[in-house]
C-alpha atoms as a PDB file:
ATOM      1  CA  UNK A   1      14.382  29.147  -5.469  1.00  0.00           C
ATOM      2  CA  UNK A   2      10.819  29.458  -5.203  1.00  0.00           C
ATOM      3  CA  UNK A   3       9.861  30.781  -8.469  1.00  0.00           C
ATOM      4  CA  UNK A   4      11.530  27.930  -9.682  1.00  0.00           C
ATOM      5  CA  UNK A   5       9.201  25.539  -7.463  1.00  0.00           C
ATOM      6  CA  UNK A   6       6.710  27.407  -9.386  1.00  0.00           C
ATOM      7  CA  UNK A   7       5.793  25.566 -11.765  1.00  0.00           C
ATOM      8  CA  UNK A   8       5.865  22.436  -9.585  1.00  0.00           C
ATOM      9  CA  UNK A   9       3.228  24.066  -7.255  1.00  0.00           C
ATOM     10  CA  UNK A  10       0.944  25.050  -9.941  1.00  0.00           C
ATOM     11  CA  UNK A  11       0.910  21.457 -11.612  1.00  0.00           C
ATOM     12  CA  UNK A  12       0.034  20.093  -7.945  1.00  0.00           C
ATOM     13  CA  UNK A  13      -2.306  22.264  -7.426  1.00  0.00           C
ATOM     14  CA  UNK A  14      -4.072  21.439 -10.671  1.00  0.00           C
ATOM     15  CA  UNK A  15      -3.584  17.315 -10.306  1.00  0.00           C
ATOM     16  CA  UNK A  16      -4.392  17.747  -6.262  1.00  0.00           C
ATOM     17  CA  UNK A  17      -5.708  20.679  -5.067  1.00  0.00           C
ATOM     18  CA  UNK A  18      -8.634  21.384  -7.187  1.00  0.00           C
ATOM     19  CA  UNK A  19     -10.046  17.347  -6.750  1.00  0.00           C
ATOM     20  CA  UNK A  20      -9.644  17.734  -3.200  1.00  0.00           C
ATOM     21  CA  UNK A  21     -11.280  21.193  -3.048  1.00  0.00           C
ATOM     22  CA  UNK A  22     -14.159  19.457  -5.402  1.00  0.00           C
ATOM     23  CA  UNK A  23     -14.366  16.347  -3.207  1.00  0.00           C
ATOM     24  CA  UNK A  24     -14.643  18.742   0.179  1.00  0.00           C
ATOM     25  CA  UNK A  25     -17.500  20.604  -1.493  1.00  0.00           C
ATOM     26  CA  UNK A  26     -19.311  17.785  -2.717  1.00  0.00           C
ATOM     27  CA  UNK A  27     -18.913  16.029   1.171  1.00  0.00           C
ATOM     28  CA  UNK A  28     -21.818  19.220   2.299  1.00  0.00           C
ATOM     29  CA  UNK A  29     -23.805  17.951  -0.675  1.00  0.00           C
ATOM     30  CA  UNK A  30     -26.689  15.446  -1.550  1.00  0.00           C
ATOM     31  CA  UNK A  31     -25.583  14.691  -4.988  1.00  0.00           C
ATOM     32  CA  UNK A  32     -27.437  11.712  -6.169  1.00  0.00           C
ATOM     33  CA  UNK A  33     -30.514  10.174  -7.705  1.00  0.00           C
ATOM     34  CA  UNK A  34     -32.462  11.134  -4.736  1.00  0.00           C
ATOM     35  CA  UNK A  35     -31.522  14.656  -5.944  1.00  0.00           C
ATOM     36  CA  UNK A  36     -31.999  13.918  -9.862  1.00  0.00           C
ATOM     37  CA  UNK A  37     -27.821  14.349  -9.562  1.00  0.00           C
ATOM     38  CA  UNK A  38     -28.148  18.162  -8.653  1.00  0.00           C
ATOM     39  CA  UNK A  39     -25.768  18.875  -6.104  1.00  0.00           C
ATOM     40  CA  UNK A  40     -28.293  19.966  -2.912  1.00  0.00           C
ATOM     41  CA  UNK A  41     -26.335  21.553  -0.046  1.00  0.00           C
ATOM     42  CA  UNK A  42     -26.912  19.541   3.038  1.00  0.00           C
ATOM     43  CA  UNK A  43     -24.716  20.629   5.789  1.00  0.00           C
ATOM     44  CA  UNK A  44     -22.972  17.925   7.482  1.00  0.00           C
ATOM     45  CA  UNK A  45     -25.629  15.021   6.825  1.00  0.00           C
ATOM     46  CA  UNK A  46     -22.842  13.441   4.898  1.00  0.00           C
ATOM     47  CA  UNK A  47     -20.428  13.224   7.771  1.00  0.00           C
ATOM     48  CA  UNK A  48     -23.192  11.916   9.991  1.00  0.00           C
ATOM     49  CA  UNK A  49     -23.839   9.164   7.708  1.00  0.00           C
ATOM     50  CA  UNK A  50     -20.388   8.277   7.348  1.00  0.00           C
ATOM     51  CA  UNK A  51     -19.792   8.278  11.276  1.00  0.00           C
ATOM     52  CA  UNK A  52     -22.934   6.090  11.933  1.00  0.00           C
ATOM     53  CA  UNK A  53     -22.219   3.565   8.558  1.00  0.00           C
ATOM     54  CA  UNK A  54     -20.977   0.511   9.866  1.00  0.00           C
ATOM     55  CA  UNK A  55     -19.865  -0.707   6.617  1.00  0.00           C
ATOM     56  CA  UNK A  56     -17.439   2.194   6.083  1.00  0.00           C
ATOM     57  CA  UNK A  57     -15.826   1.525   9.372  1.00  0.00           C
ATOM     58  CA  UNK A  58     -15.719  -2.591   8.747  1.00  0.00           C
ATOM     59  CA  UNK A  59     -14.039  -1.503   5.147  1.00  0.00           C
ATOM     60  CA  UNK A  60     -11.609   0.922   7.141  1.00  0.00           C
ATOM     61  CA  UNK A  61     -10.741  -1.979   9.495  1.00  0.00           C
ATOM     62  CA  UNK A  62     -10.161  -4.099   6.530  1.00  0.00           C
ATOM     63  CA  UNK A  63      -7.832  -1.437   4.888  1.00  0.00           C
ATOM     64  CA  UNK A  64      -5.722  -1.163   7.879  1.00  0.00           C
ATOM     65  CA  UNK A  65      -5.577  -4.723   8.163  1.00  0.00           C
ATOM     66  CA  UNK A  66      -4.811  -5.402   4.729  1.00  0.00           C
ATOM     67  CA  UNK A  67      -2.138  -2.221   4.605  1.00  0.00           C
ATOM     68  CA  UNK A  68      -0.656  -3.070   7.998  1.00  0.00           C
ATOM     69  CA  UNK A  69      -0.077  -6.744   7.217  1.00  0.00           C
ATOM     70  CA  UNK A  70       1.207  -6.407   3.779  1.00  0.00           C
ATOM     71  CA  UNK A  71       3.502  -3.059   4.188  1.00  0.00           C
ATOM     72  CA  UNK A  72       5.298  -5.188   6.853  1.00  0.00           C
ATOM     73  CA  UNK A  73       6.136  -7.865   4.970  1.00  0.00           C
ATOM     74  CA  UNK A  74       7.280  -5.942   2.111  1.00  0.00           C
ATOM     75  CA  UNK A  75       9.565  -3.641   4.309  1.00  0.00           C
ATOM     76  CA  UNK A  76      11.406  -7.519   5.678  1.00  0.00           C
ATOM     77  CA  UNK A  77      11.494  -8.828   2.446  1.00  0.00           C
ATOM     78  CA  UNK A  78      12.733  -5.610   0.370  1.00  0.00           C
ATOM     79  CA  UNK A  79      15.184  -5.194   3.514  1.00  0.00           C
ATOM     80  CA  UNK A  80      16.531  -8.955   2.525  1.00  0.00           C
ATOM     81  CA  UNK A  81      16.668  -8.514  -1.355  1.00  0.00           C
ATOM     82  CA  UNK A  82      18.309  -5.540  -0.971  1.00  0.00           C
ATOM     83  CA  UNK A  83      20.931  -6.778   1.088  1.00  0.00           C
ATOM     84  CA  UNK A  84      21.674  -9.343  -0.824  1.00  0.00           C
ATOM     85  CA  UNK A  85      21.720  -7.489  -4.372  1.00  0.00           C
ATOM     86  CA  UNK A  86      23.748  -4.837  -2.884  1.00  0.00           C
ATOM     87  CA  UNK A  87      26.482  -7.889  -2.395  1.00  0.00           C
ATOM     88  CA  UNK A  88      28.890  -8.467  -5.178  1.00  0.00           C
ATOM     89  CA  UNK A  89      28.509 -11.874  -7.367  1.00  0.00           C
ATOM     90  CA  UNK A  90      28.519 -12.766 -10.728  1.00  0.00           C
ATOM     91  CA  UNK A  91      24.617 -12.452 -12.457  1.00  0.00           C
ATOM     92  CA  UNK A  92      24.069  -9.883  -9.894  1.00  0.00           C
ATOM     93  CA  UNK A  93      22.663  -7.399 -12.324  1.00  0.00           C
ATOM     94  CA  UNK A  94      20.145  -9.779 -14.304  1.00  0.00           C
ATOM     95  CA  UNK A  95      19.069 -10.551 -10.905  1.00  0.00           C
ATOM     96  CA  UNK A  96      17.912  -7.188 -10.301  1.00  0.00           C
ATOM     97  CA  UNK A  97      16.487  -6.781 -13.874  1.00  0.00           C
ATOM     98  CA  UNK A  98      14.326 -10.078 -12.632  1.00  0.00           C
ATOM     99  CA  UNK A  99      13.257  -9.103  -9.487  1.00  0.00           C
ATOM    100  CA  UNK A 100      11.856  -5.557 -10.775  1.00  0.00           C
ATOM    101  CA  UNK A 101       9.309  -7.841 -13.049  1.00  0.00           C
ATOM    102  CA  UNK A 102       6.349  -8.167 -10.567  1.00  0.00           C
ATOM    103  CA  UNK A 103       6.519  -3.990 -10.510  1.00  0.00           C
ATOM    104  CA  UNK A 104       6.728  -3.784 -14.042  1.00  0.00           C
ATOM    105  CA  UNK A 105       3.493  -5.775 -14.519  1.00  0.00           C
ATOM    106  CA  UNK A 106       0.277  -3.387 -14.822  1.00  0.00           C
ATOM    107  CA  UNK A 107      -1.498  -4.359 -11.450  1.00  0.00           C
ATOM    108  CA  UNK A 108      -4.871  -5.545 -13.308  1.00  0.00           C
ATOM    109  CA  UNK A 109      -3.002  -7.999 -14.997  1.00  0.00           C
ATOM    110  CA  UNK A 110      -1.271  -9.180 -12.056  1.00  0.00           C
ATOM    111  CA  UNK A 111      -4.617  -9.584  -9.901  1.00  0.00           C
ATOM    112  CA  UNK A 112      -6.023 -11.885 -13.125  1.00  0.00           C
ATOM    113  CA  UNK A 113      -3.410 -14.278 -13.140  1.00  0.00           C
ATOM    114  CA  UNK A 114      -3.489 -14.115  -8.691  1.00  0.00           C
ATOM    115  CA  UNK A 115      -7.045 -14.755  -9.476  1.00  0.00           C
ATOM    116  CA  UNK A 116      -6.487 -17.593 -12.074  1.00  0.00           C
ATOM    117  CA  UNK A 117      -4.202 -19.544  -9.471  1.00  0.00           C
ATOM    118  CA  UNK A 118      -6.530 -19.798  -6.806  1.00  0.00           C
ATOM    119  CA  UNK A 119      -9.549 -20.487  -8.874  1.00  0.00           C
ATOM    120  CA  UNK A 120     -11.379 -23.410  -7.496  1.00  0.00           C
ATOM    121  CA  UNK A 121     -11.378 -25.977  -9.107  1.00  0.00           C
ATOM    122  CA  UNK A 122      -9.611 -25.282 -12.457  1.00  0.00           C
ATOM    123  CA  UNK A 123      -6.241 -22.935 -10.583  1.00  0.00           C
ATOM    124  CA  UNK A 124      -2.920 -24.874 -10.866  1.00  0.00           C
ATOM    125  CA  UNK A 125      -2.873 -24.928  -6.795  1.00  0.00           C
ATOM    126  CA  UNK A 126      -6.494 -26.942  -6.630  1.00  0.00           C
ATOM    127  CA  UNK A 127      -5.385 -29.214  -9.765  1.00  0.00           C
ATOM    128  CA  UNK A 128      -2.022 -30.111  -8.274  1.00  0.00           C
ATOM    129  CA  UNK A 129      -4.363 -30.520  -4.693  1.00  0.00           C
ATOM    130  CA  UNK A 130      -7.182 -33.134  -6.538  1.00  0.00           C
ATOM    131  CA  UNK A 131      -4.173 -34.784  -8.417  1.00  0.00           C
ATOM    132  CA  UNK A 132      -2.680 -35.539  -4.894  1.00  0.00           C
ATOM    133  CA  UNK A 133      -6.099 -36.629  -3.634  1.00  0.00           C
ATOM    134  CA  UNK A 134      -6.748 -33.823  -1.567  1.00  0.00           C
ATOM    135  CA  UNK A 135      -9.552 -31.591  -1.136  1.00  0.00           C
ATOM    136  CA  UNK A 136      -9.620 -28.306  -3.125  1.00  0.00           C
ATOM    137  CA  UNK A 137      -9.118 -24.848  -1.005  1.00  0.00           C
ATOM    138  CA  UNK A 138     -11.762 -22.330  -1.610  1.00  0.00           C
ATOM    139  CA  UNK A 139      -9.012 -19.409  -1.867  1.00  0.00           C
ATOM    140  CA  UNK A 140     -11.426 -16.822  -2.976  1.00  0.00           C
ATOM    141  CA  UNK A 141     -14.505 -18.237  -1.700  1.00  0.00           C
ATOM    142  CA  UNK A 142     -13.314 -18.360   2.346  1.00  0.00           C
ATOM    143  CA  UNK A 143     -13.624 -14.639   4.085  1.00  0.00           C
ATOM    144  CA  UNK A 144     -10.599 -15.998   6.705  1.00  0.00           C
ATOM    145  CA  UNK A 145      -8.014 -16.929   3.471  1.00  0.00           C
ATOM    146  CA  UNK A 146      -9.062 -14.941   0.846  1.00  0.00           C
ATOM    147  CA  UNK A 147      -7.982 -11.317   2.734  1.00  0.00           C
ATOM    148  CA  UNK A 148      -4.546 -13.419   3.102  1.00  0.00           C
ATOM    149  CA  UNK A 149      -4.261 -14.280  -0.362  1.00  0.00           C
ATOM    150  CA  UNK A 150      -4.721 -10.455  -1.676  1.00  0.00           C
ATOM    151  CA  UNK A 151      -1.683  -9.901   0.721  1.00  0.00           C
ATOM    152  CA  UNK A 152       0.510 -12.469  -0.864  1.00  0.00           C
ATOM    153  CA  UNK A 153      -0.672 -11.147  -4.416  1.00  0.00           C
ATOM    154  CA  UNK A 154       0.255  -7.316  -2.938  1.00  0.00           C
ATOM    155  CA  UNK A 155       3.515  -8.315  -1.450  1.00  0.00           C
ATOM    156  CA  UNK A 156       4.353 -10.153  -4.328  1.00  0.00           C
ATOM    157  CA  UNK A 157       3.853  -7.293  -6.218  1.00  0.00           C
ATOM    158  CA  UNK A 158       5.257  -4.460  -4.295  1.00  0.00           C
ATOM    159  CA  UNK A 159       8.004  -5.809  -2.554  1.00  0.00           C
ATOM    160  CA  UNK A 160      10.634  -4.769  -5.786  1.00  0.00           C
ATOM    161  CA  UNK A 161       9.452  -1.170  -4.845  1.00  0.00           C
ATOM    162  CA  UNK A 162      10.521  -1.314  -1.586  1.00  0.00           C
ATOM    163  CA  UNK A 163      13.630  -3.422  -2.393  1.00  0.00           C
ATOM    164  CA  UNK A 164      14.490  -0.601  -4.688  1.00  0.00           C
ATOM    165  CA  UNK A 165      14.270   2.357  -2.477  1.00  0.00           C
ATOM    166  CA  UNK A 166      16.379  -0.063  -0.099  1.00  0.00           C
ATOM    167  CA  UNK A 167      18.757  -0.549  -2.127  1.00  0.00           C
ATOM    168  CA  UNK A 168      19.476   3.116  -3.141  1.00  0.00           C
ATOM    169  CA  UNK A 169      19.861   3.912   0.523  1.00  0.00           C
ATOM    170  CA  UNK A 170      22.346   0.848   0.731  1.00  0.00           C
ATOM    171  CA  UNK A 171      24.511   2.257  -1.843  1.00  0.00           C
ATOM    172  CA  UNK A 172      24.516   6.017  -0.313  1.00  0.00           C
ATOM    173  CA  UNK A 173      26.238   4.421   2.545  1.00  0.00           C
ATOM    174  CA  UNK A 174      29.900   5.333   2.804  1.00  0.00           C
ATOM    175  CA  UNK A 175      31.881   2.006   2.130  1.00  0.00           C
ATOM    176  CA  UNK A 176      34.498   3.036   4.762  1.00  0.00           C
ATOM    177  CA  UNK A 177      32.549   3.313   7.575  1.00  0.00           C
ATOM    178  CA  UNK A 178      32.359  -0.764   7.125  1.00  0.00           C
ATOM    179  CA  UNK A 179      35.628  -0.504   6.856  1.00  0.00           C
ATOM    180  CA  UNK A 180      36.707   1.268  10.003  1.00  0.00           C
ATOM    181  CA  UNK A 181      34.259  -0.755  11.823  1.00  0.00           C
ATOM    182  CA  UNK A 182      35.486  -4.184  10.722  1.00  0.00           C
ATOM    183  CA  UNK A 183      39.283  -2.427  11.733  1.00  0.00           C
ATOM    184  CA  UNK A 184      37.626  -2.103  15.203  1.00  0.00           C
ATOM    185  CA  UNK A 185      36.526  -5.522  15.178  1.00  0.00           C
ATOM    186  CA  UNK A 186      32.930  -5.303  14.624  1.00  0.00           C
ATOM    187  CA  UNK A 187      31.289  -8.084  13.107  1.00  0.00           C
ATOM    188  CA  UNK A 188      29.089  -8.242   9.951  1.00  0.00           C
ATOM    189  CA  UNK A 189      25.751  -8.527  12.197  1.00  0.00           C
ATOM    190  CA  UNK A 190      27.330  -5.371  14.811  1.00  0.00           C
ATOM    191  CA  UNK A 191      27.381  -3.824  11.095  1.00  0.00           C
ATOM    192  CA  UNK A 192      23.955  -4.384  10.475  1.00  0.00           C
ATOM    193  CA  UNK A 193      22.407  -2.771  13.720  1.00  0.00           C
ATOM    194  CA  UNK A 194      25.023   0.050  13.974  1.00  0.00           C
ATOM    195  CA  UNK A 195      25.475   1.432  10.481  1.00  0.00           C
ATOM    196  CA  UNK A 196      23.413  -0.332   7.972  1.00  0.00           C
ATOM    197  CA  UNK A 197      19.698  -0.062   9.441  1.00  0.00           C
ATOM    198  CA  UNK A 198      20.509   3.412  11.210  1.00  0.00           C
ATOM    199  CA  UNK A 199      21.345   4.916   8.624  1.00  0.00           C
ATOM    200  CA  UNK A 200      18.630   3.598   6.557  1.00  0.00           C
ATOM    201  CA  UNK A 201      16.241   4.918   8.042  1.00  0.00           C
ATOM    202  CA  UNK A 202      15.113   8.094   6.057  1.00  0.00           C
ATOM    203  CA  UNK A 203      14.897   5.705   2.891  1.00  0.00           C
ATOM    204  CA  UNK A 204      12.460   2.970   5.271  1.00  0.00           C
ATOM    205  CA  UNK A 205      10.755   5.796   6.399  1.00  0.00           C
ATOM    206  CA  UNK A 206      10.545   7.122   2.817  1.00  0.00           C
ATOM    207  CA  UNK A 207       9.038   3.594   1.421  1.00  0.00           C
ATOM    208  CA  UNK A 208       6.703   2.517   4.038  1.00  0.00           C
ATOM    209  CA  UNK A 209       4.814   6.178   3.552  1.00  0.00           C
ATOM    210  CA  UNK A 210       4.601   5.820   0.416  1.00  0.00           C
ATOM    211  CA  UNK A 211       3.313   2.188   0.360  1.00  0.00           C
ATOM    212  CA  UNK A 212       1.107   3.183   3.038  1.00  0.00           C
ATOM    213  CA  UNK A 213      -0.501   5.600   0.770  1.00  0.00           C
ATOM    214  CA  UNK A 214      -1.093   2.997  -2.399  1.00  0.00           C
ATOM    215  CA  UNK A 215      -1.732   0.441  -0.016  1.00  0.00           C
ATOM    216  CA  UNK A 216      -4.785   2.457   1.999  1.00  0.00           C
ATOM    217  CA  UNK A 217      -5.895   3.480  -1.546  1.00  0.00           C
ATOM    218  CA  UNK A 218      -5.740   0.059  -3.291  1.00  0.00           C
ATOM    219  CA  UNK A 219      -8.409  -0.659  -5.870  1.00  0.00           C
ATOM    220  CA  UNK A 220      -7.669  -2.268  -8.386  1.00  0.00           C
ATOM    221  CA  UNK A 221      -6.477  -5.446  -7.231  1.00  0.00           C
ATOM    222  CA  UNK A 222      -9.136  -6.119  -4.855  1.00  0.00           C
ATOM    223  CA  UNK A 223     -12.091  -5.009  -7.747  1.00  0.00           C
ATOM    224  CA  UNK A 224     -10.019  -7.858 -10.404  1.00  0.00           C
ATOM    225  CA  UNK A 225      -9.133 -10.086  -8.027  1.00  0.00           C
ATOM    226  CA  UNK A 226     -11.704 -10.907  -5.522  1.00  0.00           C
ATOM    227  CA  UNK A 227     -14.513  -7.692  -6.123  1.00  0.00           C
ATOM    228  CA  UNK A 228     -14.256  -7.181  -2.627  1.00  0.00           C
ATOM    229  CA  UNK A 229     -16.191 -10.576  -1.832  1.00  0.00           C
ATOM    230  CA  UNK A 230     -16.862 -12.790  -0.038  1.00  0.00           C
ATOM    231  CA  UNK A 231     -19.587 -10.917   1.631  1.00  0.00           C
ATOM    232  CA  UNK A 232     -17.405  -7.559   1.320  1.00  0.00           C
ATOM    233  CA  UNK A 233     -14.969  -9.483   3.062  1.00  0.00           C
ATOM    234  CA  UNK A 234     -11.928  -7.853   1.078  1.00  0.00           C
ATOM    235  CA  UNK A 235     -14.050  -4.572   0.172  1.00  0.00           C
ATOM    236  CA  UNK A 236     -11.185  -1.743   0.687  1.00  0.00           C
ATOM    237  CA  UNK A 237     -12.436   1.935   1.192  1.00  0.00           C
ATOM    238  CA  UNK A 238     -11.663   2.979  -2.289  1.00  0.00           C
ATOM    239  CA  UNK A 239     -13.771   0.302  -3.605  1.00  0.00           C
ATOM    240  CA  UNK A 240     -16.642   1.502  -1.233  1.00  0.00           C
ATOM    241  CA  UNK A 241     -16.470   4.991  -2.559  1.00  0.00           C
ATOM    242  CA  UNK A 242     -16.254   3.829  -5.892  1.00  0.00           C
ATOM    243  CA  UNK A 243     -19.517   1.796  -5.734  1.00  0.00           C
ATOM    244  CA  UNK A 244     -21.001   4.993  -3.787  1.00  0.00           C
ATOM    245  CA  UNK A 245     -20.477   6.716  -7.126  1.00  0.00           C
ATOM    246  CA  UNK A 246     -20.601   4.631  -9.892  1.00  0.00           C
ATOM    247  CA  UNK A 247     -23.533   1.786  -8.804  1.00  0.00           C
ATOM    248  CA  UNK A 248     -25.213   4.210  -6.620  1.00  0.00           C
ATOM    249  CA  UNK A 249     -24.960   7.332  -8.587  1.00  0.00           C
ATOM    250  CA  UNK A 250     -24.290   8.908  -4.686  1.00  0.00           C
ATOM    251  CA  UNK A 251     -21.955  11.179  -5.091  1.00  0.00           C
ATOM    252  CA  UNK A 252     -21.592  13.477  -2.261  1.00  0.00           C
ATOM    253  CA  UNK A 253     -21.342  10.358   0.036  1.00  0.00           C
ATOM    254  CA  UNK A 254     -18.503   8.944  -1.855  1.00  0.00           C
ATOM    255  CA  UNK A 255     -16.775  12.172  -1.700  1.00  0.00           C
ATOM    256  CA  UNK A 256     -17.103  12.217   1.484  1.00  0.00           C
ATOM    257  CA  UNK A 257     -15.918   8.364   1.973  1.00  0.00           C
ATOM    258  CA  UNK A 258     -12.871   9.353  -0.046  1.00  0.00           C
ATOM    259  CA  UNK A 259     -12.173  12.518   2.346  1.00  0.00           C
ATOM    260  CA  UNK A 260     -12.662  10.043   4.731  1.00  0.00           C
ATOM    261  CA  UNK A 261     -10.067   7.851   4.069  1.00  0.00           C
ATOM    262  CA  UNK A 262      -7.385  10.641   2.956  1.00  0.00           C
ATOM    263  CA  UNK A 263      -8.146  11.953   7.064  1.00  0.00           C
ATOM    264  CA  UNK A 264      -7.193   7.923   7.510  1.00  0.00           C
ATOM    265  CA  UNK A 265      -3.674   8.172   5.804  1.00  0.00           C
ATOM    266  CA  UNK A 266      -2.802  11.553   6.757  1.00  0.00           C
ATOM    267  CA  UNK A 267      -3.462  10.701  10.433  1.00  0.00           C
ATOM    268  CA  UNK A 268      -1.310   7.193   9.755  1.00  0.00           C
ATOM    269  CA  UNK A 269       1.627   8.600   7.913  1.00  0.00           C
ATOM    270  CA  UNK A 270       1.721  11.029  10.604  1.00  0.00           C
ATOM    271  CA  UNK A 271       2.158   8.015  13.066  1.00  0.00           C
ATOM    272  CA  UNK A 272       4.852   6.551  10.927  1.00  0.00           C
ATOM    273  CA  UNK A 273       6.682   9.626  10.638  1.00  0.00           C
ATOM    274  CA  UNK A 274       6.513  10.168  14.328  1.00  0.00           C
ATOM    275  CA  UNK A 275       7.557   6.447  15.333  1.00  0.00           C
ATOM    276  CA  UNK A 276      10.141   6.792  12.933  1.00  0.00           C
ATOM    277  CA  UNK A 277      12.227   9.834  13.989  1.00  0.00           C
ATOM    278  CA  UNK A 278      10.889   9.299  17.748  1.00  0.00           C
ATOM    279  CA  UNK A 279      13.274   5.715  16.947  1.00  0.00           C
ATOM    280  CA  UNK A 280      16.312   7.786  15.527  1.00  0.00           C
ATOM    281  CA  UNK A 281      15.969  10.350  18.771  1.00  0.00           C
ATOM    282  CA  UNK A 282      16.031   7.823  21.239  1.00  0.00           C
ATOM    283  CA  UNK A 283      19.127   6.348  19.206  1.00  0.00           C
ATOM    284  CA  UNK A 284      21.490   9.445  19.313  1.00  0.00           C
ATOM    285  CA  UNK A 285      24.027   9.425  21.671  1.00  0.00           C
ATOM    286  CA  UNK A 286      23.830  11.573  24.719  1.00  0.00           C
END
């Protein structure tokens, strides 16, 4: 069995381990214009920098925020669509077929037409507002709504992931332990709490890690959609090391931001994973 995982491990070591091995080099490294882009060692000045930047910790509050909120409401909403796809009723399967669209879309294109509907003035939402008489919302120009409306452009987006991961757990679920619980007289709802969402739980756990991780990492939606304005209001920690590297030319430091944030979702998913199977111990009979 391992030398069949062989291959596996040598392909992630290529795609992960060497970037990450590169990144944790270049974090002990002035590598930047300051340096004429020769790669200086410089002991831990990067990780001083980062501890003492204020902006990298307001753009890690933002992520959190921005993950937290919108991971939640995709793990309620893909809960409810998967419930009600795994029912049986006629049209059932083009339903799924539609609700996988939003994932299908490439995420840039997605975050232009999010960005289209709440333009002020000329967005369908502000037209149908000054047709009605009533004054235009700055969506994108408001620090307080516009984090809110990357959200609903995320969830909107995401939520067929999660549904979909959902819904493969909901069909692994033995049909006749409804069955023999509706014999007992258990009632859809006892159903739901008993069987359906314990034994669900490896596939939630599953999904909201990995959301976690594209959601803490998220880039291109906030650069298309809002560019991490107002006032870096929306900036998210991949967009910070991004400008590091590619306005700046500062590359150590956004290796280092980037290290930075992987610490941030290793130490989360961790949490999750914990809270998760902490939940299913505290659940197990005595």
């Amino acid at each position: 069995m391992p030398l069949l995982l062989l291959p596996a491990l040598l392909l992630l070591a290529v795609v992960f381990g060497w970037p990450m091995l590169r990144y944790g080099w270049l974090s002990f490294h002035a590598d930047s214009v300051l340096t004429n882009l020769v790669a200086v060692p410089n002991g831990l000045g990067n990780w001083r920098r980062l501890l003492a930047d204020g902006r990298f910790w307001q753009d890690a509050f933002q992520t959190l925020r921005f993950a937290s909120v919108s991971v939640g409401l995709e793990l309620l909403l893909g809960l409810a669509i998967a419930l009600l796809l795994h029912q049986s009723w006629r049209g059932r399967g083009g339903v799924r077929a539609l609700v996988l669209m939003p994932w299908a879309l490439p995420t840039t294109v997605m975050a232009l037409g999010w960005r289209w509907i709440f333009n002020d003035p000329f967005g369908p939402i502000n037209a149908l507002l000054g047709t009605l008489g009533l004054t235009p919302v700055p969506f994108l120009a408001t620090p307080s709504i516009t984090w809110m409306m990357t959200v609903l452009a995320d969830v909107w987006k995401t939520t067929p992931f999660m549904a979909l991961i959902l819904l493969a757990g909901l069909q692994a679920i033995p049909a006749d332990l409804y069955e023999a619980f509706e014999l007992d007289g258990g009632t859809p709802l006892q159903a739901l709490r008993r069987i359906t969402l314990p034994l669900l739980r490896p596939y939630m756990m599953l999904a909201v890690v990995f959301r976690l991780a594209q959601a803490l990492g998220v880039f291109d939606l906030i650069q298309v959609m809002t560019g991490g304005g107002p006032a870096s209001s929306t900036e998210s920690l991949a967009l910070y090391a991004y400008l590091n590297a590619m306005r700046f030319l500062d590359f150590g430091y956004s290796a280092t931001v980037m290290l930075g944030t992987f610490a941030l979702l290793l130490l989360l998913s961790l949490a999750v994973l914990w809270l998760f199977r902490s939940r299913a111990g505290a659940e197990e009979p005595a």
